[in-house]
PDB file of N, CA and C in Angstrom:
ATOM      1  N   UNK A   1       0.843  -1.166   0.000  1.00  0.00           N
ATOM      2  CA  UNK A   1       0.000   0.000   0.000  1.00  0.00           C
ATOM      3  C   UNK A   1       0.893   1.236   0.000  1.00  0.00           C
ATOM      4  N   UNK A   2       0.540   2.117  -0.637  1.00  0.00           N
ATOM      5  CA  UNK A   2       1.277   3.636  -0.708  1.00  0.00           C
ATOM      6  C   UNK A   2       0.689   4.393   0.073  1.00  0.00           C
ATOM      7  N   UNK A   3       1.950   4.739   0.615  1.00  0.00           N
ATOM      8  CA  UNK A   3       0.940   6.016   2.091  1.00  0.00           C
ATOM      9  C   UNK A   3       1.185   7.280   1.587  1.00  0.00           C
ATOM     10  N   UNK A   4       0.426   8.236   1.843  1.00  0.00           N
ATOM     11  CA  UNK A   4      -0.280   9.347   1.199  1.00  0.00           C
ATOM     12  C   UNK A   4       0.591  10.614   2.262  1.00  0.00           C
ATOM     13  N   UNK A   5       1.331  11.356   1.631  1.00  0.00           N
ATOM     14  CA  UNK A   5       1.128  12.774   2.756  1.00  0.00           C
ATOM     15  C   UNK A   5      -0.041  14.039   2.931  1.00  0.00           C
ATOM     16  N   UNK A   6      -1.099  13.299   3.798  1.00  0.00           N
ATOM     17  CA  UNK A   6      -2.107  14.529   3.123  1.00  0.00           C
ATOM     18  C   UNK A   6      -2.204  15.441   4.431  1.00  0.00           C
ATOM     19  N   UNK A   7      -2.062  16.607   4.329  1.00  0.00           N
ATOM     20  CA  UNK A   7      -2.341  17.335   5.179  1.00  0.00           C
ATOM     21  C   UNK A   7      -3.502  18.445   5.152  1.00  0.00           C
ATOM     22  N   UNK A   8      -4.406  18.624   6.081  1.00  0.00           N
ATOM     23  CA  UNK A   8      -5.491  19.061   6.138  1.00  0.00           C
ATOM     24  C   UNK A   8      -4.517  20.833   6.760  1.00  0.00           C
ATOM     25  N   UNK A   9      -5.388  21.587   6.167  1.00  0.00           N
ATOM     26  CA  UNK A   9      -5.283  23.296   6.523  1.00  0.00           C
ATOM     27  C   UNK A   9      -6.857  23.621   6.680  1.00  0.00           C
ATOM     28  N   UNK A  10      -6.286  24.937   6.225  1.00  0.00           N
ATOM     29  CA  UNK A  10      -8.061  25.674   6.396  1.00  0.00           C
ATOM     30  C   UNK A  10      -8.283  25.923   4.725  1.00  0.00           C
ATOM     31  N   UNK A  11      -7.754  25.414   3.853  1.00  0.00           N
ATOM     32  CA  UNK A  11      -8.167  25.767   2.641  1.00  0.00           C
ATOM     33  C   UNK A  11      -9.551  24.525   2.561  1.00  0.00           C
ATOM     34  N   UNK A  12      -9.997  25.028   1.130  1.00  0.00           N
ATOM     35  CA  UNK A  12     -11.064  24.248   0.555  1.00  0.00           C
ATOM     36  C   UNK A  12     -10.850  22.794   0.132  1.00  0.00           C
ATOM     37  N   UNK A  13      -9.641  22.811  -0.545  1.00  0.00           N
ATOM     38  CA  UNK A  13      -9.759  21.258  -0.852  1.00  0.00           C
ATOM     39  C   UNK A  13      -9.327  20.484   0.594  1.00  0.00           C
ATOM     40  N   UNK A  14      -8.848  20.964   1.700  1.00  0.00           N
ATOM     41  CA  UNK A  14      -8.789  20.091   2.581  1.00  0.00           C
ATOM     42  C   UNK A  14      -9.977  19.917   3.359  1.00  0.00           C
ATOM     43  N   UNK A  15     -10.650  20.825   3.492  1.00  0.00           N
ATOM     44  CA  UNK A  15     -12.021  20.503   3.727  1.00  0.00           C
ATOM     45  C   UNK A  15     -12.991  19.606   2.645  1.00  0.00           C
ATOM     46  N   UNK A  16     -12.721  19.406   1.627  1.00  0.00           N
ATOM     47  CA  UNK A  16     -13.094  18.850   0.674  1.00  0.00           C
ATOM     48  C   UNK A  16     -13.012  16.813   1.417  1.00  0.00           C
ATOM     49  N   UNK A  17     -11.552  17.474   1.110  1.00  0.00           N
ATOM     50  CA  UNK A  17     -11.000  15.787   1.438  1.00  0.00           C
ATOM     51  C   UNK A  17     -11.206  15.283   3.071  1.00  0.00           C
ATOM     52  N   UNK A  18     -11.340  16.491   3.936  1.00  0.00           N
ATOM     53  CA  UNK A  18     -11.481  15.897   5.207  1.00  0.00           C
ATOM     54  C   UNK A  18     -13.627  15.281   5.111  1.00  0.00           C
ATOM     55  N   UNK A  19     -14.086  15.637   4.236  1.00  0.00           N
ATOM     56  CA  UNK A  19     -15.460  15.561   4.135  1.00  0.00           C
ATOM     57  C   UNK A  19     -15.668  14.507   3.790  1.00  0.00           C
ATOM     58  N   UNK A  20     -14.436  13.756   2.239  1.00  0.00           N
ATOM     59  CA  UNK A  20     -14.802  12.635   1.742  1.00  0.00           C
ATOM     60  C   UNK A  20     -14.040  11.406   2.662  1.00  0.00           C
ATOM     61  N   UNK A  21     -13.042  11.495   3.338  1.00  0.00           N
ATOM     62  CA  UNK A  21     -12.956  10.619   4.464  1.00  0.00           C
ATOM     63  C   UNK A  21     -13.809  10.470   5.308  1.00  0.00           C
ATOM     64  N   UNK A  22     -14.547  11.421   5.747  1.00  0.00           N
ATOM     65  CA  UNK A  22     -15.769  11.320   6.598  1.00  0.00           C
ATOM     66  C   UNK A  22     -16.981  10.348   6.294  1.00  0.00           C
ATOM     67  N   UNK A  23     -17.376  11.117   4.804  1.00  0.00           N
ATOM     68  CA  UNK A  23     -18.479  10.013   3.948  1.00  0.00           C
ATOM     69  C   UNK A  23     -17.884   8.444   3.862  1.00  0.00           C
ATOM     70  N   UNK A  24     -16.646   8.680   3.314  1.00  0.00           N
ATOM     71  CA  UNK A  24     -16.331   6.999   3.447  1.00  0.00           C
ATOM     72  C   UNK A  24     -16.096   6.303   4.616  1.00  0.00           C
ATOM     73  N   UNK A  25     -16.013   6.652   5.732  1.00  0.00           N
ATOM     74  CA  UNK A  25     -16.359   6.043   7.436  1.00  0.00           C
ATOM     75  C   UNK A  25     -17.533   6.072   7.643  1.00  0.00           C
ATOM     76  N   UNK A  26     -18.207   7.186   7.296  1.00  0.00           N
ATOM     77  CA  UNK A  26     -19.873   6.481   7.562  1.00  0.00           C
ATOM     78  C   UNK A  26     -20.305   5.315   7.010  1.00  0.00           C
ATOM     79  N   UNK A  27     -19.825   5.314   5.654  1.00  0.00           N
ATOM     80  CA  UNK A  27     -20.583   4.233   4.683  1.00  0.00           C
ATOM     81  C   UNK A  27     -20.072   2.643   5.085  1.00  0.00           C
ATOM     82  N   UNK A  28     -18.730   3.148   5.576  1.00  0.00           N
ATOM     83  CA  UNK A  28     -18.012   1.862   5.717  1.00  0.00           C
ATOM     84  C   UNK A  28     -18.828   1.275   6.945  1.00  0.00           C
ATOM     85  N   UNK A  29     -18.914   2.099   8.164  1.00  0.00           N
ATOM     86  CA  UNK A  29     -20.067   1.972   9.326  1.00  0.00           C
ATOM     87  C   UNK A  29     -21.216   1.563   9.243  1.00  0.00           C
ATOM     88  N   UNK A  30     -22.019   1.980   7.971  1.00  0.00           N
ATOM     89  CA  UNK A  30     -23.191   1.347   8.176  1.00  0.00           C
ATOM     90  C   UNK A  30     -22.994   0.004   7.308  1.00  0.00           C
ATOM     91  N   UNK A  31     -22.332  -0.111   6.371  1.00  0.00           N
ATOM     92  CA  UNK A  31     -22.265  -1.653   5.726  1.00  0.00           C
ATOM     93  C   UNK A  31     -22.234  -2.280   6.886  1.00  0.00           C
ATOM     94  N   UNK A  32     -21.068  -2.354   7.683  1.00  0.00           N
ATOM     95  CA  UNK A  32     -20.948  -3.312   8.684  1.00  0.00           C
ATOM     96  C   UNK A  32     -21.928  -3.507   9.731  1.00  0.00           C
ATOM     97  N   UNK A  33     -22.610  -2.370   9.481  1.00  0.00           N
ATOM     98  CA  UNK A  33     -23.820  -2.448  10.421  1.00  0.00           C
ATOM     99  C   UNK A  33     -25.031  -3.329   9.993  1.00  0.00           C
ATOM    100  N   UNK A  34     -25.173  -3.095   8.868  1.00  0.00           N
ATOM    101  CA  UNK A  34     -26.035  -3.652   7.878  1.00  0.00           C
ATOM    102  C   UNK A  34     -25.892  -5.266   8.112  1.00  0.00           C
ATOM    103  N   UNK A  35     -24.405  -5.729   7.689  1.00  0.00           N
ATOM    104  CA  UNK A  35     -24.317  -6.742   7.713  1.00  0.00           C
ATOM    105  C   UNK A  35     -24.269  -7.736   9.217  1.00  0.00           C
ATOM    106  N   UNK A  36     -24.202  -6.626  10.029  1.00  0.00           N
ATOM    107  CA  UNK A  36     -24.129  -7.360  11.388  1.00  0.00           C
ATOM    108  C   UNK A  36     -25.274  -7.945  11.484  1.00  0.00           C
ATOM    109  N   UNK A  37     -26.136  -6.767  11.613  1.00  0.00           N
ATOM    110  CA  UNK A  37     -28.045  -7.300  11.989  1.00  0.00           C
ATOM    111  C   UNK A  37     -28.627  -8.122  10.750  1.00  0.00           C
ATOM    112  N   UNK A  38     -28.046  -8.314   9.401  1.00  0.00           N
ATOM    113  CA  UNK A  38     -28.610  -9.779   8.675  1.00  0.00           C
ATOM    114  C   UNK A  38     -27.951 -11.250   9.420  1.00  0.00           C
ATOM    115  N   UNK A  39     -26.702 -10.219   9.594  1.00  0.00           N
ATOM    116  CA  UNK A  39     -26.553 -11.943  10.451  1.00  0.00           C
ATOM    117  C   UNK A  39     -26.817 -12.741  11.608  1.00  0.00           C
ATOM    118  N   UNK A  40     -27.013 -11.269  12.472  1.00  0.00           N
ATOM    119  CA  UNK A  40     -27.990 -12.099  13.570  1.00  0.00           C
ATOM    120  C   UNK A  40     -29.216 -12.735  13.637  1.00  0.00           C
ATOM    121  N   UNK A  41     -29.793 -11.738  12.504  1.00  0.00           N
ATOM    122  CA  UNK A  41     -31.621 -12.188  11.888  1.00  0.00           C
ATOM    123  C   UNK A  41     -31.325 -13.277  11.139  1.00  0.00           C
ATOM    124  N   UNK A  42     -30.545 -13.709  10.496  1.00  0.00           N
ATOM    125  CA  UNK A  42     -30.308 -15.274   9.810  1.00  0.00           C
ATOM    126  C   UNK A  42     -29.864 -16.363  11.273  1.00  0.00           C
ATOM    127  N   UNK A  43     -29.207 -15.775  11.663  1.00  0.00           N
ATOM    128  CA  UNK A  43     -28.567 -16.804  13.435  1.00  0.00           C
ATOM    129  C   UNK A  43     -30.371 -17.031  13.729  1.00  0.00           C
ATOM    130  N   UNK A  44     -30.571 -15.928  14.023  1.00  0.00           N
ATOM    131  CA  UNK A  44     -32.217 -16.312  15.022  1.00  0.00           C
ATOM    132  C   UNK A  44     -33.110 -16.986  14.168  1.00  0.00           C
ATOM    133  N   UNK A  45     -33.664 -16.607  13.294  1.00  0.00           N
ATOM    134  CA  UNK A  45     -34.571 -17.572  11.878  1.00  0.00           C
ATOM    135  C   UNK A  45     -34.068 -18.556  12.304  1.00  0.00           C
ATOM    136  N   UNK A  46     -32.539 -19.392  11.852  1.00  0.00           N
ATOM    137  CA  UNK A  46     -32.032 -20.650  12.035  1.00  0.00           C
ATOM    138  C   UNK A  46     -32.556 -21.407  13.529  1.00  0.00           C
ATOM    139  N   UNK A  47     -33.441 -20.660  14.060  1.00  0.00           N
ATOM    140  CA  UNK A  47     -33.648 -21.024  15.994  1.00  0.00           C
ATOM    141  C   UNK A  47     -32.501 -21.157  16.827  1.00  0.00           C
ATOM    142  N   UNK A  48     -31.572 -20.684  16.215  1.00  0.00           N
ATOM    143  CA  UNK A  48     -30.440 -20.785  17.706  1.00  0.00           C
ATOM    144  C   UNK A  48     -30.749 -19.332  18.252  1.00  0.00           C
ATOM    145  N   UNK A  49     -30.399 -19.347  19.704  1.00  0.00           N
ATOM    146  CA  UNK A  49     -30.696 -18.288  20.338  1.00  0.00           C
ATOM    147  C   UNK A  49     -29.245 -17.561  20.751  1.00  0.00           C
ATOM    148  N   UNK A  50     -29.705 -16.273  20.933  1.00  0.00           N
ATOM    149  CA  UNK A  50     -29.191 -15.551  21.191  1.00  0.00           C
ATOM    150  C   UNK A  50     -28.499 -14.695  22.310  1.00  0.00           C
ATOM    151  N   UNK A  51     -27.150 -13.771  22.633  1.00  0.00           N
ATOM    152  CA  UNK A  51     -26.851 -13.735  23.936  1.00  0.00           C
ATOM    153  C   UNK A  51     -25.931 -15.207  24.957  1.00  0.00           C
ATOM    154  N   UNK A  52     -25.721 -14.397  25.887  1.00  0.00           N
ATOM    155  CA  UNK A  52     -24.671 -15.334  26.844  1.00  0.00           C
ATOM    156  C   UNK A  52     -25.618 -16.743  27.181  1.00  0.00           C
ATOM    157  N   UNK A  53     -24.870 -17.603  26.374  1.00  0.00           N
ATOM    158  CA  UNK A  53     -25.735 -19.046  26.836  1.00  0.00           C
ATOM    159  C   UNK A  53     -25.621 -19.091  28.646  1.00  0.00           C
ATOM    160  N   UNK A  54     -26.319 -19.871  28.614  1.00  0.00           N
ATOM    161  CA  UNK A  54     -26.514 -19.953  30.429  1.00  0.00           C
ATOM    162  C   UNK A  54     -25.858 -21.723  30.754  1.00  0.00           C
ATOM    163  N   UNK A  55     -25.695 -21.797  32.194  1.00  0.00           N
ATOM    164  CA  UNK A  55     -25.211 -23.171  32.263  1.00  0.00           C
ATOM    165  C   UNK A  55     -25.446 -23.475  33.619  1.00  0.00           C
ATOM    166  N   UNK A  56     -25.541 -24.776  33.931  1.00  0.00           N
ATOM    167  CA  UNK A  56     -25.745 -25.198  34.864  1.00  0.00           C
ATOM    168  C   UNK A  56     -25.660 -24.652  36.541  1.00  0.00           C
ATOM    169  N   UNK A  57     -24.489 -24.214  36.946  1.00  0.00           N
ATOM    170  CA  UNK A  57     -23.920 -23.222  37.521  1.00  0.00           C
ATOM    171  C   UNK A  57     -24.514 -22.259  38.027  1.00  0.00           C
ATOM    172  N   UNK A  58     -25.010 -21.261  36.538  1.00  0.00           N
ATOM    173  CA  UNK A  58     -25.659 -20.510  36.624  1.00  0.00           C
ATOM    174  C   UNK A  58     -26.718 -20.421  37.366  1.00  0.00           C
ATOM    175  N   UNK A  59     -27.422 -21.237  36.945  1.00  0.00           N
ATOM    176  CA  UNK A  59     -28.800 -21.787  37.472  1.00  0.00           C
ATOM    177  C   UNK A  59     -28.731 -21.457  39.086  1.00  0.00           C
ATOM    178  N   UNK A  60     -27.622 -22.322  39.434  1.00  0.00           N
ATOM    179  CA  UNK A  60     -27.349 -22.721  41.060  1.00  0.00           C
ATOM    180  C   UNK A  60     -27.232 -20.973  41.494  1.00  0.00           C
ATOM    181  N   UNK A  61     -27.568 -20.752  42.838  1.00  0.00           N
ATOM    182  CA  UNK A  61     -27.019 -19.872  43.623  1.00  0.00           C
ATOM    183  C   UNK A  61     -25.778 -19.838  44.382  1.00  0.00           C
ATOM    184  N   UNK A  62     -25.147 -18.951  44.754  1.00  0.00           N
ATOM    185  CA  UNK A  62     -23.803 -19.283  45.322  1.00  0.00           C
ATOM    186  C   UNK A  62     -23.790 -19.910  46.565  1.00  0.00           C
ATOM    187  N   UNK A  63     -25.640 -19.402  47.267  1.00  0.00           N
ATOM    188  CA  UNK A  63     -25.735 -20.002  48.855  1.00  0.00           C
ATOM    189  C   UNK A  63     -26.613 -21.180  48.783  1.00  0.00           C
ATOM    190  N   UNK A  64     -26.428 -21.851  47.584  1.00  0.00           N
ATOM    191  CA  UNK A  64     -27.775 -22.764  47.672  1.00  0.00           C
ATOM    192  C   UNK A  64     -27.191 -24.250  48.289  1.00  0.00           C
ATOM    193  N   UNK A  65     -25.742 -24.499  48.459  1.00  0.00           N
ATOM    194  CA  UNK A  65     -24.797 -25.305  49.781  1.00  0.00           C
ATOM    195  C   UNK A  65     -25.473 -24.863  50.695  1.00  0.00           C
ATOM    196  N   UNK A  66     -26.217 -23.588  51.106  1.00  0.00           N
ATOM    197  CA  UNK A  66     -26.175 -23.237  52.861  1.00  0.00           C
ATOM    198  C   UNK A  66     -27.177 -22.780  52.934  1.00  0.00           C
ATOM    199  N   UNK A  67     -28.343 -23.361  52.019  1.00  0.00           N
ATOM    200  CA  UNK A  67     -29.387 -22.969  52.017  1.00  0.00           C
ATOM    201  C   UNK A  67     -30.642 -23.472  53.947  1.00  0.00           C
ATOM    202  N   UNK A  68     -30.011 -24.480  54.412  1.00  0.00           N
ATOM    203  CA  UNK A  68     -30.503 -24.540  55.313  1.00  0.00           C
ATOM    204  C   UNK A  68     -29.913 -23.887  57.132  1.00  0.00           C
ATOM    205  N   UNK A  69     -28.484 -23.641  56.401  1.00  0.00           N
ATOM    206  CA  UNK A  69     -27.719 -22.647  57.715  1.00  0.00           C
ATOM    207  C   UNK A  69     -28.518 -21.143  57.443  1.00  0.00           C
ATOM    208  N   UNK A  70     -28.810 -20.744  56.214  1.00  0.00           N
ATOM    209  CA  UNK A  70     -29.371 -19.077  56.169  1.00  0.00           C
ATOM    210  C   UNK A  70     -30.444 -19.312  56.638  1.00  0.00           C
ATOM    211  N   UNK A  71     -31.540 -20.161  56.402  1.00  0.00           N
ATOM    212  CA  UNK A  71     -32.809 -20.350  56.888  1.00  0.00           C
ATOM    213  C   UNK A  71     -32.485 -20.482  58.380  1.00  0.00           C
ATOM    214  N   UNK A  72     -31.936 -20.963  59.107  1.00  0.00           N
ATOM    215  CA  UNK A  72     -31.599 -21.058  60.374  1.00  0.00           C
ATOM    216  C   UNK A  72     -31.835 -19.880  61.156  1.00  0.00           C
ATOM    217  N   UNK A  73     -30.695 -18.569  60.292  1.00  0.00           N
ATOM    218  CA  UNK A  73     -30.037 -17.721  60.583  1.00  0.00           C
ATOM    219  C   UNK A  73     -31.093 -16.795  60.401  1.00  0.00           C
ATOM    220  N   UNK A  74     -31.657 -16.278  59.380  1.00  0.00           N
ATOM    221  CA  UNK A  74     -32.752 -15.652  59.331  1.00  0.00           C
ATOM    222  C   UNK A  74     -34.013 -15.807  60.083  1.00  0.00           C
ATOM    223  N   UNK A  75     -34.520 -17.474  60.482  1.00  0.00           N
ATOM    224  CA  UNK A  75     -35.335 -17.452  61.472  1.00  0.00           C
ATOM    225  C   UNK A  75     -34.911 -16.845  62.461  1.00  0.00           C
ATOM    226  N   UNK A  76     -33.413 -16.921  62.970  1.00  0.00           N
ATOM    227  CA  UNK A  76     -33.527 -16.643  64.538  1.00  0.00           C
ATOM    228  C   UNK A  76     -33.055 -14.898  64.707  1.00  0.00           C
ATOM    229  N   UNK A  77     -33.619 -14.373  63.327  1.00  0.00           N
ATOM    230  CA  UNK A  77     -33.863 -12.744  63.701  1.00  0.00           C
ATOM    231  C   UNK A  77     -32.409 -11.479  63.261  1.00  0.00           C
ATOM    232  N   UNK A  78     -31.635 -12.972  62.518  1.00  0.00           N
ATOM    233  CA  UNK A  78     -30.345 -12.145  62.351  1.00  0.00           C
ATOM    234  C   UNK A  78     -30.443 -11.553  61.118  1.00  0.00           C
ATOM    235  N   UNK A  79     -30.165 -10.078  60.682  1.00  0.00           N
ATOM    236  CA  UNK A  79     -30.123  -9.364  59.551  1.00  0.00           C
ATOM    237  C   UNK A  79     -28.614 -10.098  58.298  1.00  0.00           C
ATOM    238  N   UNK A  80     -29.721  -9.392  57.685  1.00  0.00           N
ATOM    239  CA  UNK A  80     -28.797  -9.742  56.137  1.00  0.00           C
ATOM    240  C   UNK A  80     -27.732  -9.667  56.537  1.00  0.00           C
ATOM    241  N   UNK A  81     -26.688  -8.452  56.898  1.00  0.00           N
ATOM    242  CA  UNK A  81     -25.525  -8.344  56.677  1.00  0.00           C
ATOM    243  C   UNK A  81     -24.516  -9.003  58.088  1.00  0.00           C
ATOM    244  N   UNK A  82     -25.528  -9.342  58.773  1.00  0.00           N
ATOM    245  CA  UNK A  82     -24.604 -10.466  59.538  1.00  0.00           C
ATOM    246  C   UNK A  82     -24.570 -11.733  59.320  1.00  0.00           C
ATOM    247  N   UNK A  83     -26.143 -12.790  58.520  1.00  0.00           N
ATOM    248  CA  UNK A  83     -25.933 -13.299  57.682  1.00  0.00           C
ATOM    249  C   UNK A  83     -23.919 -13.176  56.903  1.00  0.00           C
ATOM    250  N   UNK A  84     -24.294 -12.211  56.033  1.00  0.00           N
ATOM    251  CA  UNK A  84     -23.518 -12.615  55.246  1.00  0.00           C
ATOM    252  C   UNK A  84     -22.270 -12.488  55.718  1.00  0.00           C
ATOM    253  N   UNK A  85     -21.728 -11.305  56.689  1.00  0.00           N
ATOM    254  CA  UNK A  85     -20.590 -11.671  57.497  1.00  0.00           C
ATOM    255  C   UNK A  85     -19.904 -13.558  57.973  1.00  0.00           C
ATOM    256  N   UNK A  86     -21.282 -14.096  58.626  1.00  0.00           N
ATOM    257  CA  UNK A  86     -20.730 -15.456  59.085  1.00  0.00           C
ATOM    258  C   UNK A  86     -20.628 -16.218  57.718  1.00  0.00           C
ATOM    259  N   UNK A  87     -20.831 -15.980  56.095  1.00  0.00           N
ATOM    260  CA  UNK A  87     -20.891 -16.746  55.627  1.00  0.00           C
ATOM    261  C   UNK A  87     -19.773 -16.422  54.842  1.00  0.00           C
ATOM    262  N   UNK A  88     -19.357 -15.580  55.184  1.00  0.00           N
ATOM    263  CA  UNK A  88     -18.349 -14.359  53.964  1.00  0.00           C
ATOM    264  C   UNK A  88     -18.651 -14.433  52.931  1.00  0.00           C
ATOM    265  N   UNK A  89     -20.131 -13.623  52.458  1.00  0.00           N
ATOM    266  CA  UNK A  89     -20.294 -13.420  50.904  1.00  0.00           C
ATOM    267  C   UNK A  89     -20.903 -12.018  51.560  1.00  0.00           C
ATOM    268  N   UNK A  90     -21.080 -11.311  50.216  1.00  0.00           N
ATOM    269  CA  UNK A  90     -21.136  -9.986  50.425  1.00  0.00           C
ATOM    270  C   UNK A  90     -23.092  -9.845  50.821  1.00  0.00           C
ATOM    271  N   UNK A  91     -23.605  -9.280  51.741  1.00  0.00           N
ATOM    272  CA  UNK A  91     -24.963  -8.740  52.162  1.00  0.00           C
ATOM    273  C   UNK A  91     -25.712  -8.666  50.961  1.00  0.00           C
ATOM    274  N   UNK A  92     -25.874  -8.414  49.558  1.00  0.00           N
ATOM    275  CA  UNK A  92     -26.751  -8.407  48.618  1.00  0.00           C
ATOM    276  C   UNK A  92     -26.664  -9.521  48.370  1.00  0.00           C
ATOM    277  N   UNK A  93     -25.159 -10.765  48.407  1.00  0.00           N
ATOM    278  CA  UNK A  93     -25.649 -12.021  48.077  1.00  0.00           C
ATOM    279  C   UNK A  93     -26.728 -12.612  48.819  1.00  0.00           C
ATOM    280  N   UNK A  94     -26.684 -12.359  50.315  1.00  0.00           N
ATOM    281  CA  UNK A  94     -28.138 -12.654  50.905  1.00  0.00           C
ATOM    282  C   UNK A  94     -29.036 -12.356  50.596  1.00  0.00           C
ATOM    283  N   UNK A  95     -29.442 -11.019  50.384  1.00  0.00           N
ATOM    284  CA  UNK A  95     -30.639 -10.287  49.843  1.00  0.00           C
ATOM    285  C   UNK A  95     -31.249 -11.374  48.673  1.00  0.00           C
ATOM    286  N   UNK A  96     -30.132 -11.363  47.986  1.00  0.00           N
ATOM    287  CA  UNK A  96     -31.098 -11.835  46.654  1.00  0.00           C
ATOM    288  C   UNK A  96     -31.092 -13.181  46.959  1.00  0.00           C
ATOM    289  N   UNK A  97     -30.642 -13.931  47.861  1.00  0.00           N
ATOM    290  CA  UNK A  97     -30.944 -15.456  48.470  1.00  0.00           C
ATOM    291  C   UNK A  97     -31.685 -15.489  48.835  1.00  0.00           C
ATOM    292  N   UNK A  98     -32.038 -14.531  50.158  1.00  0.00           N
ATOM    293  CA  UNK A  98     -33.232 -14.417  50.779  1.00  0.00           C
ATOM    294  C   UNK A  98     -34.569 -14.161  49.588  1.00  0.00           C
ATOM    295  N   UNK A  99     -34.667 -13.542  49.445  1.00  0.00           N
ATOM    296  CA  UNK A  99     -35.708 -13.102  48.426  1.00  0.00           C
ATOM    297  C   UNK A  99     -36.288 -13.948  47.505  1.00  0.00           C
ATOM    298  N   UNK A 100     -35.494 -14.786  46.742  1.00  0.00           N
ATOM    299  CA  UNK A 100     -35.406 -16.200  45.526  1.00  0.00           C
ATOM    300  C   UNK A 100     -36.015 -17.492  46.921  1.00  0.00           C
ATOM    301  N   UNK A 101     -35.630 -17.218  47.848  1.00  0.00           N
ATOM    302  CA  UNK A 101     -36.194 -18.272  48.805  1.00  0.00           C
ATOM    303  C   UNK A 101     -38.071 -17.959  49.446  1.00  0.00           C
ATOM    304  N   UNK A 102     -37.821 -16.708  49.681  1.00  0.00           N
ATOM    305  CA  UNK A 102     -39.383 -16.418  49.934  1.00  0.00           C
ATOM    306  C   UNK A 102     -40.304 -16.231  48.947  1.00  0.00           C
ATOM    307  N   UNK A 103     -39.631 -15.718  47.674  1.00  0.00           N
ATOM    308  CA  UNK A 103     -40.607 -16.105  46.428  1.00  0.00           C
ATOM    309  C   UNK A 103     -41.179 -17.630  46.052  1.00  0.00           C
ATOM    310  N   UNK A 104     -40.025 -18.314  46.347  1.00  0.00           N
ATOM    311  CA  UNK A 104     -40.461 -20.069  46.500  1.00  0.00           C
ATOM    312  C   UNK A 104     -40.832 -20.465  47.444  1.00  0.00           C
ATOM    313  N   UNK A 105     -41.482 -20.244  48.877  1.00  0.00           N
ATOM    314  CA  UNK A 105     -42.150 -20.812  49.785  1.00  0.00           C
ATOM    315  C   UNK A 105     -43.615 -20.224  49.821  1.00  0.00           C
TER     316      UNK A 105
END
């Protein structure tokens, strides 16, 4: 490839040329844009889905090992964040333990 010395001023043709580099980054931008979203709309048509697959793991909670020590702990009046002190996970991991547990009982 041959590299170019082009230098932009305040004259006209550099405004010219700083305009048609411009047009050709847009265009180049939306092709790829273009072509991104046919290919996801061909991925999805095909029925594979889309986004971070999920896995087993996932599923699990981090306290769902100690699902019957938090129930313990919460019956006998102790707040979230001491909960999660004795368990060393951070107080919202309880929260949202707690919560996923009383939605299911």
């Amino acid at each position: 490839m041959r590299e170019e010395n082009y230098r932009l001023g305040n004259d006209i043709q550099s405004k010219v040329l700083a305009f048609a580099f411009g047009l050709a980054a847009e265009i180049e931008r939306q092709l790829i844009s273009e072509c991104t979203k046919s290919s996801l709309a061909n991925i999805k048509a095909n029925g594979k889905k889309l986004g971070r697959p999920f896995s087993a793991q996932s599923k699990k909670l981090k306290l769902s090992k100690n699902a019957k020590r938090v129930k313990e702990l919460w019956d006998k009046g102790l707040k979230k964040s001491a909960i999660a002190r004795i368990l060393g996970v951070h107080r919202s991991t309880v929260r949202h333990f707690i919560d996923r547990m009383d939605a299911q009982a």
